[in-house]
N, C-alpha and C. Protein backbone atom coordinates (compact mmCIF):
# COMPACT_ATOMS: atom_id res chain seq x y z
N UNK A 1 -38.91 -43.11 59.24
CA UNK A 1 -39.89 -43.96 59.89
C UNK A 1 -39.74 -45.41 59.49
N UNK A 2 -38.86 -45.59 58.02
CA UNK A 2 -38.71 -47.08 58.19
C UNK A 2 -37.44 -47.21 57.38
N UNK A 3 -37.37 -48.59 56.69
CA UNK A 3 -36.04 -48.37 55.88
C UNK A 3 -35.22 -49.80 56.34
N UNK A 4 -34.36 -50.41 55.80
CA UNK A 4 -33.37 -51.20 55.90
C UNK A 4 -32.11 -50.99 56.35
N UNK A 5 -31.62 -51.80 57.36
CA UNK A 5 -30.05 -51.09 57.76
C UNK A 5 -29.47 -52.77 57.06
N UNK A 6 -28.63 -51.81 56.51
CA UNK A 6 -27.75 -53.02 55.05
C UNK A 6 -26.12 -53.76 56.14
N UNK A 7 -26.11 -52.90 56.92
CA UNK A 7 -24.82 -53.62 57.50
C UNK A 7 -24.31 -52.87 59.13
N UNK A 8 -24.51 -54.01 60.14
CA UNK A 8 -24.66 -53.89 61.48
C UNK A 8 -23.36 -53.87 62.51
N UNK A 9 -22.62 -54.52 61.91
CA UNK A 9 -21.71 -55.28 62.78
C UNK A 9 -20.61 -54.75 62.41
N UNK A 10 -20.52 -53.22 62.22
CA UNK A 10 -19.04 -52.14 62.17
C UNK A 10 -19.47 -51.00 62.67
N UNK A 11 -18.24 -50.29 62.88
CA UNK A 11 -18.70 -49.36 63.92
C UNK A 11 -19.77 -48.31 62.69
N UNK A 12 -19.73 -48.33 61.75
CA UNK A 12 -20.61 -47.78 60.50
C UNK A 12 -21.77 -48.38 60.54
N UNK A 13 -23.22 -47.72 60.52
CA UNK A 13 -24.30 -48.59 59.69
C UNK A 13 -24.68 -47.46 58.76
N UNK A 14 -25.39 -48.28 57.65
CA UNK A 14 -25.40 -48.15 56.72
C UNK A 14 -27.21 -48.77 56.43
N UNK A 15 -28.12 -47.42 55.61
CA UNK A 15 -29.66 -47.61 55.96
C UNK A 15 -30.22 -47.69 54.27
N UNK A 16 -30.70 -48.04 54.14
CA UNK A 16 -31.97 -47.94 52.83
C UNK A 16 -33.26 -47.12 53.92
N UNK A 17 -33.31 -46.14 53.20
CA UNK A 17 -34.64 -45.53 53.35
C UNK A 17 -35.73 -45.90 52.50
N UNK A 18 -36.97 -45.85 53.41
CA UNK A 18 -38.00 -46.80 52.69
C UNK A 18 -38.91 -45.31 51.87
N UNK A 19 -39.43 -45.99 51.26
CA UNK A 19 -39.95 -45.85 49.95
C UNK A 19 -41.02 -43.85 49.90
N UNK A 20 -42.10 -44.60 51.57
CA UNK A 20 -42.53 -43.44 51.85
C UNK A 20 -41.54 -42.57 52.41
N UNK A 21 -40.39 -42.68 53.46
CA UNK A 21 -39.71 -41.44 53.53
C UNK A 21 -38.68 -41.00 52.49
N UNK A 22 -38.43 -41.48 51.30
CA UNK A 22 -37.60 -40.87 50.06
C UNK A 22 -38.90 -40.04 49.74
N UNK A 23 -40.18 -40.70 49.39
CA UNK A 23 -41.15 -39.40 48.74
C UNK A 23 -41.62 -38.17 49.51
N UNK A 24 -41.66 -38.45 50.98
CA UNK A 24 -41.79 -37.52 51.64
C UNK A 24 -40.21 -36.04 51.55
N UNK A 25 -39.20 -37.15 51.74
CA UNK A 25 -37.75 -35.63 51.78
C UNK A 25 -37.77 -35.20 50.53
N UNK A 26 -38.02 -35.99 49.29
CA UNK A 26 -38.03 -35.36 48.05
C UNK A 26 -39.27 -33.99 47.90
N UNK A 27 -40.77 -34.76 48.37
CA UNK A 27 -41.82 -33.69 48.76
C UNK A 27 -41.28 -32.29 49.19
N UNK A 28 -40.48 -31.95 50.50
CA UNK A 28 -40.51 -31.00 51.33
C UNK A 28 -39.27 -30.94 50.88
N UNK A 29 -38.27 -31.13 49.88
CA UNK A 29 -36.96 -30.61 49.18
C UNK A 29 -36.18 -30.45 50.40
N UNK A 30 -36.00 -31.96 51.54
CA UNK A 30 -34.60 -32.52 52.38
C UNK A 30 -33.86 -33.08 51.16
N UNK A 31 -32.79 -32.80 51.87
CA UNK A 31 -31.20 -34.02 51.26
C UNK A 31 -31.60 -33.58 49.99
N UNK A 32 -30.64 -32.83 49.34
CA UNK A 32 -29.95 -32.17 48.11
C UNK A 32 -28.37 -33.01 48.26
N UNK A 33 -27.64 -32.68 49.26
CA UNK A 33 -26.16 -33.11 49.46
C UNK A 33 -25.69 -33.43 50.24
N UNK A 34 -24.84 -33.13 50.47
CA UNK A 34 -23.99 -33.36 52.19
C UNK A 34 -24.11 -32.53 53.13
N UNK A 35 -24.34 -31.44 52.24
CA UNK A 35 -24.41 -29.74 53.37
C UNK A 35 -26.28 -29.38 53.44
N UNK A 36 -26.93 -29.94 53.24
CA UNK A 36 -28.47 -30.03 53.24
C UNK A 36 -28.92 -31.54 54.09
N UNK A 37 -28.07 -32.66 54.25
CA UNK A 37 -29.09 -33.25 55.02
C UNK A 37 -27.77 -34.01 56.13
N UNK A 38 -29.07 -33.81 57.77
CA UNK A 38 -28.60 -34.16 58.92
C UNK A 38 -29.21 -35.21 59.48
N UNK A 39 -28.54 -36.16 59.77
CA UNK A 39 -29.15 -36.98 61.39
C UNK A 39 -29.15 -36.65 62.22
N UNK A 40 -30.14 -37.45 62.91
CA UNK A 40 -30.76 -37.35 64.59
C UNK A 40 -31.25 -38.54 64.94
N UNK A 41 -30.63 -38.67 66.14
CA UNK A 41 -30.78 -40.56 66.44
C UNK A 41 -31.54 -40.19 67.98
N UNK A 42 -32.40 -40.80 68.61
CA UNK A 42 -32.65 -41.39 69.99
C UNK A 42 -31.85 -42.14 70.12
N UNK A 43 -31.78 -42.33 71.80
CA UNK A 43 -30.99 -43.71 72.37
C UNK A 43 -31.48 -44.90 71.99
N UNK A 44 -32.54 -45.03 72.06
CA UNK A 44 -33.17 -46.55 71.40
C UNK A 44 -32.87 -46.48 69.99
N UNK A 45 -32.40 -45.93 69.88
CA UNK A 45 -32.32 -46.16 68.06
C UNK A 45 -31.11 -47.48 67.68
N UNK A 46 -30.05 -47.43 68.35
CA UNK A 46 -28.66 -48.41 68.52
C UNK A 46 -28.26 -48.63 69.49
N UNK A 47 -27.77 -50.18 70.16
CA UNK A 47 -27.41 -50.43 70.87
C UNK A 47 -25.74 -51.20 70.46
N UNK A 48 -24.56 -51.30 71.41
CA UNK A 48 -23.59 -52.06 71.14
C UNK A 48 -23.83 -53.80 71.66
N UNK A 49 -22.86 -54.46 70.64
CA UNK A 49 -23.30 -55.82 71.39
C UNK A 49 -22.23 -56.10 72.39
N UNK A 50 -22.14 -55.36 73.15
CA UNK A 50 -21.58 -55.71 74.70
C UNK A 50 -22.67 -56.71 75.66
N UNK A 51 -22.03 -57.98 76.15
CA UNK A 51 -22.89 -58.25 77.49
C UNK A 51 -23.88 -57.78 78.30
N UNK A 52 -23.60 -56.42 78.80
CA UNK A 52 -24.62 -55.11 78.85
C UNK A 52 -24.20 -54.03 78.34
N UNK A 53 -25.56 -54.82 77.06
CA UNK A 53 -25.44 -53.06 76.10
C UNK A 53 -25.44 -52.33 76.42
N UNK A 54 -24.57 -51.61 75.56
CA UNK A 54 -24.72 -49.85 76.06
C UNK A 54 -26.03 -49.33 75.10
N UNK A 55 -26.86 -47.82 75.05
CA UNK A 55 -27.21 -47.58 74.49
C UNK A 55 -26.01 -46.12 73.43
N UNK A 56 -26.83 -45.81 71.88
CA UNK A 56 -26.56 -44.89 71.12
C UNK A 56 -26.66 -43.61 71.79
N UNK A 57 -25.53 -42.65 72.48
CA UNK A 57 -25.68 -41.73 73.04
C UNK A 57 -26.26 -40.24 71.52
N UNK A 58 -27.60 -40.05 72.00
CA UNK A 58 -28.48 -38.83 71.53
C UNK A 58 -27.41 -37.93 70.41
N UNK A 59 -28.05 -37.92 69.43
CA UNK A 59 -27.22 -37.14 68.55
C UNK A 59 -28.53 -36.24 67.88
N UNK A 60 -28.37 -35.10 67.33
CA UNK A 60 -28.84 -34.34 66.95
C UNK A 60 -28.39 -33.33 65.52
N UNK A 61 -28.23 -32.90 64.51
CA UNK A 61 -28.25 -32.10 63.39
C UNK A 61 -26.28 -32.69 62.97
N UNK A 62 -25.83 -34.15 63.04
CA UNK A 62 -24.85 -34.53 63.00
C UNK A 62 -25.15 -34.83 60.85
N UNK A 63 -24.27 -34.32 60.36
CA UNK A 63 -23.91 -33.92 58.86
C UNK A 63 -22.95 -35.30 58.27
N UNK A 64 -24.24 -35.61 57.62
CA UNK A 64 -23.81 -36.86 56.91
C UNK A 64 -22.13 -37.15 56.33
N UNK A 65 -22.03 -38.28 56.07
CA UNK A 65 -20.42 -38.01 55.51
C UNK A 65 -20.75 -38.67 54.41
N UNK A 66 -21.92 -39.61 53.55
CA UNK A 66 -21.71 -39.43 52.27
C UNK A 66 -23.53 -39.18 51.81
N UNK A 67 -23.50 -39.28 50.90
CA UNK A 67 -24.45 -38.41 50.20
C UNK A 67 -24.70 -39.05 48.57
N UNK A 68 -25.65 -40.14 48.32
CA UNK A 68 -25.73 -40.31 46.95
C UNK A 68 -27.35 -39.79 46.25
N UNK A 69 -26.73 -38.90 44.85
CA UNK A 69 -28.09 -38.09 44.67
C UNK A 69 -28.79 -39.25 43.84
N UNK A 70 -29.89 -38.62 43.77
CA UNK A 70 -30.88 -39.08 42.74
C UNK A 70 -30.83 -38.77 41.70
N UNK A 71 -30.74 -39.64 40.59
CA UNK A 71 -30.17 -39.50 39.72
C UNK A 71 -31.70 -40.04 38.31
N UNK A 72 -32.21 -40.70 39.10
CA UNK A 72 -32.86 -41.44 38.10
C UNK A 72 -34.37 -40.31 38.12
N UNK A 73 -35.07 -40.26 36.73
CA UNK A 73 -36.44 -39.66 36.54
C UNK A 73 -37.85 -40.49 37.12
N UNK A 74 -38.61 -39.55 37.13
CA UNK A 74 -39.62 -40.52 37.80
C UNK A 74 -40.37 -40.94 36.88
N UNK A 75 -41.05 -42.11 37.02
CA UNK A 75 -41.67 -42.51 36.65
C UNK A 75 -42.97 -43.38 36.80
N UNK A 76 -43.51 -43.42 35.29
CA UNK A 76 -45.17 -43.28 35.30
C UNK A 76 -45.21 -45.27 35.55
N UNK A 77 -46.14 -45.06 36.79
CA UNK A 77 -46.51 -46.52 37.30
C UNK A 77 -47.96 -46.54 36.70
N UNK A 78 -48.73 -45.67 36.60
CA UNK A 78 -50.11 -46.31 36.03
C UNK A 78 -50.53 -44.84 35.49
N UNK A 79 -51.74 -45.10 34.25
CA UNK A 79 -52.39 -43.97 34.09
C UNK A 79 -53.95 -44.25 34.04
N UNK A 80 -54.71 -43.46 33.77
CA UNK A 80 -56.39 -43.65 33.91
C UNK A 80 -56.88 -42.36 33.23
N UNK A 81 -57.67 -43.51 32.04
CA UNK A 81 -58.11 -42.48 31.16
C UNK A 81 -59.83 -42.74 31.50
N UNK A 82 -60.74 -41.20 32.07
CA UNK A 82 -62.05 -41.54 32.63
C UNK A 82 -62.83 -40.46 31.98
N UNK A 83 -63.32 -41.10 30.60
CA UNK A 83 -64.45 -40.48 30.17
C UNK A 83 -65.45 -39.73 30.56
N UNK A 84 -66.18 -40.34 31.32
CA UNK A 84 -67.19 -39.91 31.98
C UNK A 84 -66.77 -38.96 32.94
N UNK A 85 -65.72 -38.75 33.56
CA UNK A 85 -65.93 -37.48 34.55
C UNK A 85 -64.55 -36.74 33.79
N UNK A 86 -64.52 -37.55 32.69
CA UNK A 86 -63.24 -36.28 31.60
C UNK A 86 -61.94 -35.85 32.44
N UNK A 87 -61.12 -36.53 33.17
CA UNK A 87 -60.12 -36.76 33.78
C UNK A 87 -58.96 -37.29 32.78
N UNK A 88 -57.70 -37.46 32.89
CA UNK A 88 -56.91 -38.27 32.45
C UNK A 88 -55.62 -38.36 33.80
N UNK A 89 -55.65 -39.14 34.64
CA UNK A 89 -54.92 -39.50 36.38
C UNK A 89 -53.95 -39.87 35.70
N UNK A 90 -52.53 -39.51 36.20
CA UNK A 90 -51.19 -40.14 36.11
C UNK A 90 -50.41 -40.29 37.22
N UNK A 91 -50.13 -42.01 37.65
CA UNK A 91 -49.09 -41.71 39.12
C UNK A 91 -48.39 -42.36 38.39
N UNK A 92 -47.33 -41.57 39.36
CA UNK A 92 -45.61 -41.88 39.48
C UNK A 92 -45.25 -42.12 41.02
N UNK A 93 -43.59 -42.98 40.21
CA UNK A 93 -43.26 -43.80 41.66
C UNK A 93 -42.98 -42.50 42.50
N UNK A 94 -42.20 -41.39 42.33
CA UNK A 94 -41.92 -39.86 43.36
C UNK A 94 -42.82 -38.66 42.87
N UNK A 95 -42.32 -37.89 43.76
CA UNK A 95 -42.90 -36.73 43.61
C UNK A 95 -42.55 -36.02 42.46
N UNK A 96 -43.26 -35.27 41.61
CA UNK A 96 -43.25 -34.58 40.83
C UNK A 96 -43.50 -33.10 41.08
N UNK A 97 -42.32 -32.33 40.14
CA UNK A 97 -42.33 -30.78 40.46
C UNK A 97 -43.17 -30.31 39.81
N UNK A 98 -44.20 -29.88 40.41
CA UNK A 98 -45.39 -28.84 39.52
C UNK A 98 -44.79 -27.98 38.63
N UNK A 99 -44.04 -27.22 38.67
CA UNK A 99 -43.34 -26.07 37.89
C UNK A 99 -42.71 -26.82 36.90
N UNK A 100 -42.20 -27.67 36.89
CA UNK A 100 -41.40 -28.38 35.83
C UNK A 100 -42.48 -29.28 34.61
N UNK A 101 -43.84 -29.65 35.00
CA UNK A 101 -44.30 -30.25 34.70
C UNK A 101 -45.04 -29.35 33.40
N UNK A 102 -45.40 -30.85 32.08
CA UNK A 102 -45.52 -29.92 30.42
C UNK A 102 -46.27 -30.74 30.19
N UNK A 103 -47.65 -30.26 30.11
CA UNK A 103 -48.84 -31.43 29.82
C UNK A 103 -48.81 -31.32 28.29
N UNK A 104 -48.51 -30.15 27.65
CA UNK A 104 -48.23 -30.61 25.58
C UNK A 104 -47.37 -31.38 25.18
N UNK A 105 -46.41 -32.17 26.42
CA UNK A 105 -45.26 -33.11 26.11
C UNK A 105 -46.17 -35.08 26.19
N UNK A 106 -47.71 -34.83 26.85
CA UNK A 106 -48.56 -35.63 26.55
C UNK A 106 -48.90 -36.26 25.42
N UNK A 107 -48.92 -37.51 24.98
CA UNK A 107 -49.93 -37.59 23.70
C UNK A 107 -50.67 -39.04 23.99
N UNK A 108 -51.46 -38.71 23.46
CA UNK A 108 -52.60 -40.66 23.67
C UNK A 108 -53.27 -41.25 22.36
N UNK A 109 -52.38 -42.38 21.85
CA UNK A 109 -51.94 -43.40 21.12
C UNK A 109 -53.62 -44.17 20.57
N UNK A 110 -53.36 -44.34 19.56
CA UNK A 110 -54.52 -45.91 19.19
C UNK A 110 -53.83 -47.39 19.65
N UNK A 111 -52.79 -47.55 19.15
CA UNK A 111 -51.63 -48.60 19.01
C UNK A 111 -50.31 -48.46 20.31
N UNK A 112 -49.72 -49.37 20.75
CA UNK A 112 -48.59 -48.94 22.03
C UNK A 112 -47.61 -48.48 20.70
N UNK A 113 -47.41 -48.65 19.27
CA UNK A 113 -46.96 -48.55 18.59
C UNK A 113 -47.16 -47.77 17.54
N UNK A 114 -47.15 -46.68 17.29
CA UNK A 114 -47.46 -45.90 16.28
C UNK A 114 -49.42 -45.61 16.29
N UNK A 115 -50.22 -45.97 15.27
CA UNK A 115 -51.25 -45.72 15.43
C UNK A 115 -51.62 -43.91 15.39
N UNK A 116 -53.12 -43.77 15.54
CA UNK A 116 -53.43 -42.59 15.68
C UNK A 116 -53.30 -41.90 16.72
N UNK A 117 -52.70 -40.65 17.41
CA UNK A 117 -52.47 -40.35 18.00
C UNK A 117 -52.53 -38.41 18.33
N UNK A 118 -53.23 -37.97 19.71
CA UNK A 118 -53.46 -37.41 19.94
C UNK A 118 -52.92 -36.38 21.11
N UNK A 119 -52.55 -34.69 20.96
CA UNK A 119 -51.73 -34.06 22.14
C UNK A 119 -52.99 -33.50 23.24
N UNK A 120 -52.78 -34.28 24.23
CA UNK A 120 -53.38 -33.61 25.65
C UNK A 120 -53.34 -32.23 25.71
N UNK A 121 -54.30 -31.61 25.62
CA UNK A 121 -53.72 -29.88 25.76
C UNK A 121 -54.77 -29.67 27.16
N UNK A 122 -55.59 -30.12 27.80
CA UNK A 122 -56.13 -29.89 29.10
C UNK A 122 -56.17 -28.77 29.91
N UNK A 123 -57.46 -28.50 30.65
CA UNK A 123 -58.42 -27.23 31.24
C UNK A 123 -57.16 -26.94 32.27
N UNK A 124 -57.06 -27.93 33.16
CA UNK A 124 -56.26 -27.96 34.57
C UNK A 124 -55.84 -29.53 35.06
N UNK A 125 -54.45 -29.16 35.85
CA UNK A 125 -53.88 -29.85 36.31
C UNK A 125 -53.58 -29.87 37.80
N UNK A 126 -54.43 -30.78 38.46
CA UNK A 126 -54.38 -30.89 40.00
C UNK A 126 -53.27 -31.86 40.62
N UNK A 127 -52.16 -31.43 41.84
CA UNK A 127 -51.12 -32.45 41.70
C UNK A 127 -52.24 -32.94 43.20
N UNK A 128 -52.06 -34.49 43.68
CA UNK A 128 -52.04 -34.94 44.94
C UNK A 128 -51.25 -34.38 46.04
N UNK A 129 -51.52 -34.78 47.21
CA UNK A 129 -50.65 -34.34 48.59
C UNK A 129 -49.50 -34.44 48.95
N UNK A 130 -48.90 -35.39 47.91
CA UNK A 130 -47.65 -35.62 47.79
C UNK A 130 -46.83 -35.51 46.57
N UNK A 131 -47.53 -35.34 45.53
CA UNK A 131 -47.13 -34.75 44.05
C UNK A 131 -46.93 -36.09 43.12
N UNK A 132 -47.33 -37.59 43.96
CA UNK A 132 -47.03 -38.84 43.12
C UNK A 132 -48.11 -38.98 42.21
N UNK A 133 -49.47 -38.33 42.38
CA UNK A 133 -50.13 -38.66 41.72
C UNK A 133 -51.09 -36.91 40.92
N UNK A 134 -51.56 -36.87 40.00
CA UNK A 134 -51.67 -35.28 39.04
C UNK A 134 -53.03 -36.08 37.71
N UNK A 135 -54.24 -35.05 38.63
CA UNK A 135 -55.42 -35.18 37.52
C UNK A 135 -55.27 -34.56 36.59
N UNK A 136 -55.30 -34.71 35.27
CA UNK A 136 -55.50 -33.49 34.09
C UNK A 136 -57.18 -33.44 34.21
N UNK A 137 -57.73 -32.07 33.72
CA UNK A 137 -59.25 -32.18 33.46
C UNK A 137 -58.68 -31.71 31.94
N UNK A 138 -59.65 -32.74 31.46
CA UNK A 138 -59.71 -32.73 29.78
C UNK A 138 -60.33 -31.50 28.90
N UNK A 139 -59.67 -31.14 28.44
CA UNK A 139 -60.68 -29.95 27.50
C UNK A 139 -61.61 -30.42 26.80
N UNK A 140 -62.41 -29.41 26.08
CA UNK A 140 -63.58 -29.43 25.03
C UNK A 140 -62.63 -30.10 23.96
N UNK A 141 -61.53 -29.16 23.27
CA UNK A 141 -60.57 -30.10 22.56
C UNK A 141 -60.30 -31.58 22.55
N UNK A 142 -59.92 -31.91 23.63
CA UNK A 142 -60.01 -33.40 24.13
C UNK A 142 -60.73 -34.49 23.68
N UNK A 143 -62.07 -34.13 24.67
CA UNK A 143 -62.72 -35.06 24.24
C UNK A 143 -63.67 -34.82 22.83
N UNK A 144 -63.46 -33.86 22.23
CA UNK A 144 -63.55 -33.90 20.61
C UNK A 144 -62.90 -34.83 19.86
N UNK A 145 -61.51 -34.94 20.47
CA UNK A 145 -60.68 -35.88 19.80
C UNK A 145 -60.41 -37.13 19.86
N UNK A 146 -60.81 -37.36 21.24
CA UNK A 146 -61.13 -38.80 21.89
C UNK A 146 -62.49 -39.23 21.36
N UNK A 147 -63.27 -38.95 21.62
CA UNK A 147 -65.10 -39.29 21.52
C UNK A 147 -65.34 -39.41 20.11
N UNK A 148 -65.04 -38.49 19.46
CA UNK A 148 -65.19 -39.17 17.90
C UNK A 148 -64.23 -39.15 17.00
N UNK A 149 -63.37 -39.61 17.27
CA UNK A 149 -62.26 -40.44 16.37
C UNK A 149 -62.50 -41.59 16.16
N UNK A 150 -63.45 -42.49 17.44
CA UNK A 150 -63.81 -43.95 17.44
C UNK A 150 -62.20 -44.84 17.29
N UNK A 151 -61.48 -44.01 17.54
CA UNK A 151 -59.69 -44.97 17.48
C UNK A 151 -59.25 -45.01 19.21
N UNK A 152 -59.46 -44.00 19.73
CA UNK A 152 -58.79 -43.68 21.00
C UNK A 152 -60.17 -43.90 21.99
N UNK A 153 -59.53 -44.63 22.95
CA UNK A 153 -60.66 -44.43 24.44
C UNK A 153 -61.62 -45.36 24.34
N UNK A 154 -61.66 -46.09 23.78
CA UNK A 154 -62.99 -47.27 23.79
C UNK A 154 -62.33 -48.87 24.17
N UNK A 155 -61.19 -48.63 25.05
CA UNK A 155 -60.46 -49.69 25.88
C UNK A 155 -59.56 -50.05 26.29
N UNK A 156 -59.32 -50.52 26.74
CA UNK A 156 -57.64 -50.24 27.53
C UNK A 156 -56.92 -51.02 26.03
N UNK A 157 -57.24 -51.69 25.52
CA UNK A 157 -56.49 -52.07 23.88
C UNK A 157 -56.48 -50.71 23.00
N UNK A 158 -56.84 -49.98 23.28
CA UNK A 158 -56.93 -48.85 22.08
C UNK A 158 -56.59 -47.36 22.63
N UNK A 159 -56.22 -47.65 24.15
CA UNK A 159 -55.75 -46.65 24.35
C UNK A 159 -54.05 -46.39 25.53
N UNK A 160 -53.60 -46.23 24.79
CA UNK A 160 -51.90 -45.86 24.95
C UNK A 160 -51.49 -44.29 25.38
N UNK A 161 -50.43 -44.25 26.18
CA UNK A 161 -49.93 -42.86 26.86
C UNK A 161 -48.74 -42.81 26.10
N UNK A 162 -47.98 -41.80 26.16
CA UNK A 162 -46.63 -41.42 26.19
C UNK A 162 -46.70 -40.36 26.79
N UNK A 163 -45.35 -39.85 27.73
CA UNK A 163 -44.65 -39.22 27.96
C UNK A 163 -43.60 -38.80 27.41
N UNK A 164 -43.54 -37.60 26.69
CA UNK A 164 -42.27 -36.96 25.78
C UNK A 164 -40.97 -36.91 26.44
N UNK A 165 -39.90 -36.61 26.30
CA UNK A 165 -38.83 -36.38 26.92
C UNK A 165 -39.08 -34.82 27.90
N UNK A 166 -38.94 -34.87 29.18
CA UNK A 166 -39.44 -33.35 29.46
C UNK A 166 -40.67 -32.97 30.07
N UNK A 167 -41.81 -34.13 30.12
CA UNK A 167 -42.72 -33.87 30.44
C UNK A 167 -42.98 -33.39 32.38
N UNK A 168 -42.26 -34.28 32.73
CA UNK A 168 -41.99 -34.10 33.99
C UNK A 168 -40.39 -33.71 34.55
């Protein structure tokens, strides 16, 4: 649905896919390789620059000829630590695999640097509609450990995330 075409003027083009359709094919597990993902063009999709253009004659389940994977982990763009309704929200830039995902690989910091520090062990974990974003509900444990430690949770200065190696 959107995306950048990086180079026009060979008989090759060449696209950046935008941001929502990488999270969406990653979502519904399209494009693994070369033998997992196909194009499909309309005629309006390309025209030649002839005098009178021609249009892109209709193509359908035509098998890519290259294929670069994803290589990189996802990662955490913001988190939200909410006392009061005992949540701890984490989004990331892609989708995240529920099955893969290790909330004891959690811990939440006094200091971005060392400090006192505490392991998330949490009731439940709800992912979003697209898996970028995953509520923890906090245990009794939790907020035992948050609420009166008086180190953790009393401001965005005093309170720090990590993600372990593995967590996602």
């Amino acid at each position: 649905t959107g995306g950048n075409v990086l180079s026009y003027h060979t008989s090759a083009v060449e696209v950046t896919i935008s941001i929502q359709d990488l999270i969406y094919l990653k979502y519904n597990n399209f494009a693994f390789n070369t033998n997992t993902t196909y194009l499909s063009a309309l005629t309006t999709t390309a025209q030649d620059l002839a005098i009178i253009p021609q249009y892109l004659t209709p193509v359908s389940g035509l098998i890519v000829s290259n294929f670069t994977e994803d290589t990189s982990a996802p990662l955490l763009l913001k988190s939200t630590l909410d006392l009061y309704l005992n949540i701890l929200v984490l989004s990331f830039d892609e989708p995240i695999n529920e099955t893969s995902f290790n909330i004891s690989r959690i811990l939440l910091h006094s200091q971005s640097s060392g400090g006192f520090s505490i392991p998330v062990l949490g009731l439940e974990v709800t992912f979003s509609s697209l898996n970028t974003k995953l509520t923890i509900y906090l245990s009794n444990h939790d907020l035992v450990a948050i609420k009166f430690n008086f180190l953790i949770g009393n401001s965005e200065n005093d309170t720090f995330i990590t993600l372990e190696n593995r967590t996602v």
